[in-house]
Every structure is written in C-alpha cells, then in structure tokens.
Protein backbone atom coordinates (compact mmCIF):
# COMPACT_ATOMS: atom_id res chain seq x y z
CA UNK A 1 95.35 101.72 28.78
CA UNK A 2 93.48 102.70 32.09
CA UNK A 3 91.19 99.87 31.46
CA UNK A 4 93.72 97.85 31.28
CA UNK A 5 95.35 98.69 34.20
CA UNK A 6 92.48 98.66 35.78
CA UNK A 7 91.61 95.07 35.06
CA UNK A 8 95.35 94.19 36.56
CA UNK A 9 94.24 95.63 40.06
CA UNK A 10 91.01 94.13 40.19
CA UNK A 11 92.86 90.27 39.28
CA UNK A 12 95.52 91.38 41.76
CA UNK A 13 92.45 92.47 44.76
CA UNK A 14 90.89 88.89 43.71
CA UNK A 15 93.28 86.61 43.99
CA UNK A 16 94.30 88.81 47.35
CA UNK A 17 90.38 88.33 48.68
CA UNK A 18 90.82 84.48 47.77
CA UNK A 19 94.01 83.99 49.48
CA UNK A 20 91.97 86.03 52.52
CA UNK A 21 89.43 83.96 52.32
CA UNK A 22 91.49 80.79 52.43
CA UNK A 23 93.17 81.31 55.28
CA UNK A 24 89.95 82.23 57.35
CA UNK A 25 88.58 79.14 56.40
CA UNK A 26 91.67 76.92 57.61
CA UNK A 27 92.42 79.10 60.61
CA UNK A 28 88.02 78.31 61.65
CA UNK A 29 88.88 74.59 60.60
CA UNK A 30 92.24 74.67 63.54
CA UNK A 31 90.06 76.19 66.15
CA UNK A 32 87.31 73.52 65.76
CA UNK A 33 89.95 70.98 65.59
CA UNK A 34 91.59 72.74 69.32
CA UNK A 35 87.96 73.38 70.44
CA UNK A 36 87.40 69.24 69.62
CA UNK A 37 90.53 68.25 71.57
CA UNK A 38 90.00 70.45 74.73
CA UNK A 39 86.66 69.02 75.22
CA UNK A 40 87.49 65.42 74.78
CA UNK A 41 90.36 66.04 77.26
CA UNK A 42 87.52 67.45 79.54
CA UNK A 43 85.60 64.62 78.85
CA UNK A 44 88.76 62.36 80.07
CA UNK A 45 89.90 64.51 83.29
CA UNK A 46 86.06 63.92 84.85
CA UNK A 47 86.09 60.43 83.96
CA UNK A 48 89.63 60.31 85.57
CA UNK A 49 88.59 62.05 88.53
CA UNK A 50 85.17 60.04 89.10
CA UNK A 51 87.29 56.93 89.15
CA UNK A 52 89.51 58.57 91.63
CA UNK A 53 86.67 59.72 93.46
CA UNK A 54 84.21 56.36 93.45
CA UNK A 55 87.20 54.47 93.98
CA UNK A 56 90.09 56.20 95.87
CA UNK A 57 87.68 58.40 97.70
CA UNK A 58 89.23 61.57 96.62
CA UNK A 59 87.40 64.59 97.75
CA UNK A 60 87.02 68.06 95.85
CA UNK A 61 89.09 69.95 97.86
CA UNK A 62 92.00 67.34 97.41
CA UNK A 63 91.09 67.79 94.12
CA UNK A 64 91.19 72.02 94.34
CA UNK A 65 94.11 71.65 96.83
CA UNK A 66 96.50 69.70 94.59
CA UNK A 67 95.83 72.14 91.32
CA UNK A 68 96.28 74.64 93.33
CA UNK A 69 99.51 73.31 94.44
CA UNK A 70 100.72 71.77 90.92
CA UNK A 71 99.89 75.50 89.33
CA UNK A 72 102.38 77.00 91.82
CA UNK A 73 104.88 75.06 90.89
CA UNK A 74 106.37 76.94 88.29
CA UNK A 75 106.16 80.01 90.54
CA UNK A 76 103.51 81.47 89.26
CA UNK A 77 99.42 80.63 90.55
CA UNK A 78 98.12 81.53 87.12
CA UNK A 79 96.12 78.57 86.19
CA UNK A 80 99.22 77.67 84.07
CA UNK A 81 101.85 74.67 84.16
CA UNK A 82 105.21 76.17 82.27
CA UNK A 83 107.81 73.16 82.99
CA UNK A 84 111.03 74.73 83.81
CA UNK A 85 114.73 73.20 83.60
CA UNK A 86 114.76 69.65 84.30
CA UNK A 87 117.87 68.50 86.44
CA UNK A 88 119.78 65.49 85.38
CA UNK A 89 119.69 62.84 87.71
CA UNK A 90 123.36 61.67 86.57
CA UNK A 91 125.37 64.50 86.17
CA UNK A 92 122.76 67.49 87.91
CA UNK A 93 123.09 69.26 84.49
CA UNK A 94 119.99 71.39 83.67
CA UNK A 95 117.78 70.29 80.53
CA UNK A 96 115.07 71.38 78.63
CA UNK A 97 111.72 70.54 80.06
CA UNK A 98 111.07 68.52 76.65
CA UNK A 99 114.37 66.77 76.54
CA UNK A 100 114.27 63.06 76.50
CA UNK A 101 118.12 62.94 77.50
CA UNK A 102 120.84 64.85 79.18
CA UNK A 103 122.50 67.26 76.20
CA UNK A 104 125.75 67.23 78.65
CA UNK A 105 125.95 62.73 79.84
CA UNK A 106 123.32 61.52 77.34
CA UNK A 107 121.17 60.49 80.44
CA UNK A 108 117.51 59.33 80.31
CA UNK A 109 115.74 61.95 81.64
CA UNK A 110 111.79 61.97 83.03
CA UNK A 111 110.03 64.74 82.10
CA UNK A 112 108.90 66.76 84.78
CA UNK A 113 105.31 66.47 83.79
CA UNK A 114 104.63 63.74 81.12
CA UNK A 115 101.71 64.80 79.90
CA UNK A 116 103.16 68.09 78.95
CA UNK A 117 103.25 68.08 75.06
C-alpha cells in the first residue's frame, strides 16, 4: 500500500517537473522573441536618425534634447513614455491613450503618440 502510494507522488512530482519545465522553456522562447524585437527596433531608430542626421542635419544634442523633452512629458524624466488621457478634439472629453474614438461623441481621435502599442 505504501508503495503504492508512493508511486502516486512520484507520477504527481513528474508530471509537476514537466509542466515546470514547459513553461521555462516557453517563457526563454518570449524573451528571445522581446530580445529579437528590441534590437531590430534599435537597428531602425539609428537608421532613422542617420537619415535625419545625413540629411536634415540633426545634431546629437537635438537628438538628447528632444528625448529628454518627450520623456518629461508624462511628468515624469524616467526614461519612460506612459501616454496619459487624450482630449477630444470635438467635445474636450478625456479618452484613453489607446482609444481610436471619443467613448462620449464617437470622434476620431489621434493618439498622442502613434507608435505607442
């Protein structure tokens, strides 16, 4: 009877270490994917600003100046952009920084940073 018991906890501590296992595998499989993404987006903001720079003559400070200035925005310089309330332009109603339209008038409404996701 102990055996068999036995054998029950050591299915149950199995299937437990496989479901572990699992997991760790697709949580190492979503931080490459991130990882991926954040350097291809690198890869696109220095291409961005060498065009601006080569051809808009765009200096680093500019550069520095206006991320300094877009990361206060929100009220808070923490190398951060956290889109608040977005005011309707028809009615002045506030939104939800995602909001396509205007819960209160059904307005179009532009996001307040469109690259946001």
């Amino acid at each position: 009877m102990w055996d068999f018991f036995q054998e029950i906890q050591l299915n149950d501590l199995r299937k437990r270490q496989s479901d572990v296992e699992s997991a760790t595998r697709g949580a190492r499989f979503d931080r490459e994917s991130v990882e991926h993404r954040l350097e291809k987006l690198e890869l696109v903001c220095q291409s961005l600003y060498e065009i601006l720079r080569e051809k808009g003559g765009v200096s680093d400070e500019e550069l520095r100046r206006k991320v300094r200035e877009i990361d206060a925005r929100d009220g808070s310089a923490d190398q951060r952009m956290a889109p608040g309330p977005v005011t309707c332009p028809k009615c002045g109603a506030a939104t939800t920084a995602g909001a396509l339209n205007c819960p209160q008038c059904g307005a179009t409404v532009a996001p307040k940073y469109p690259f946001a996701p």
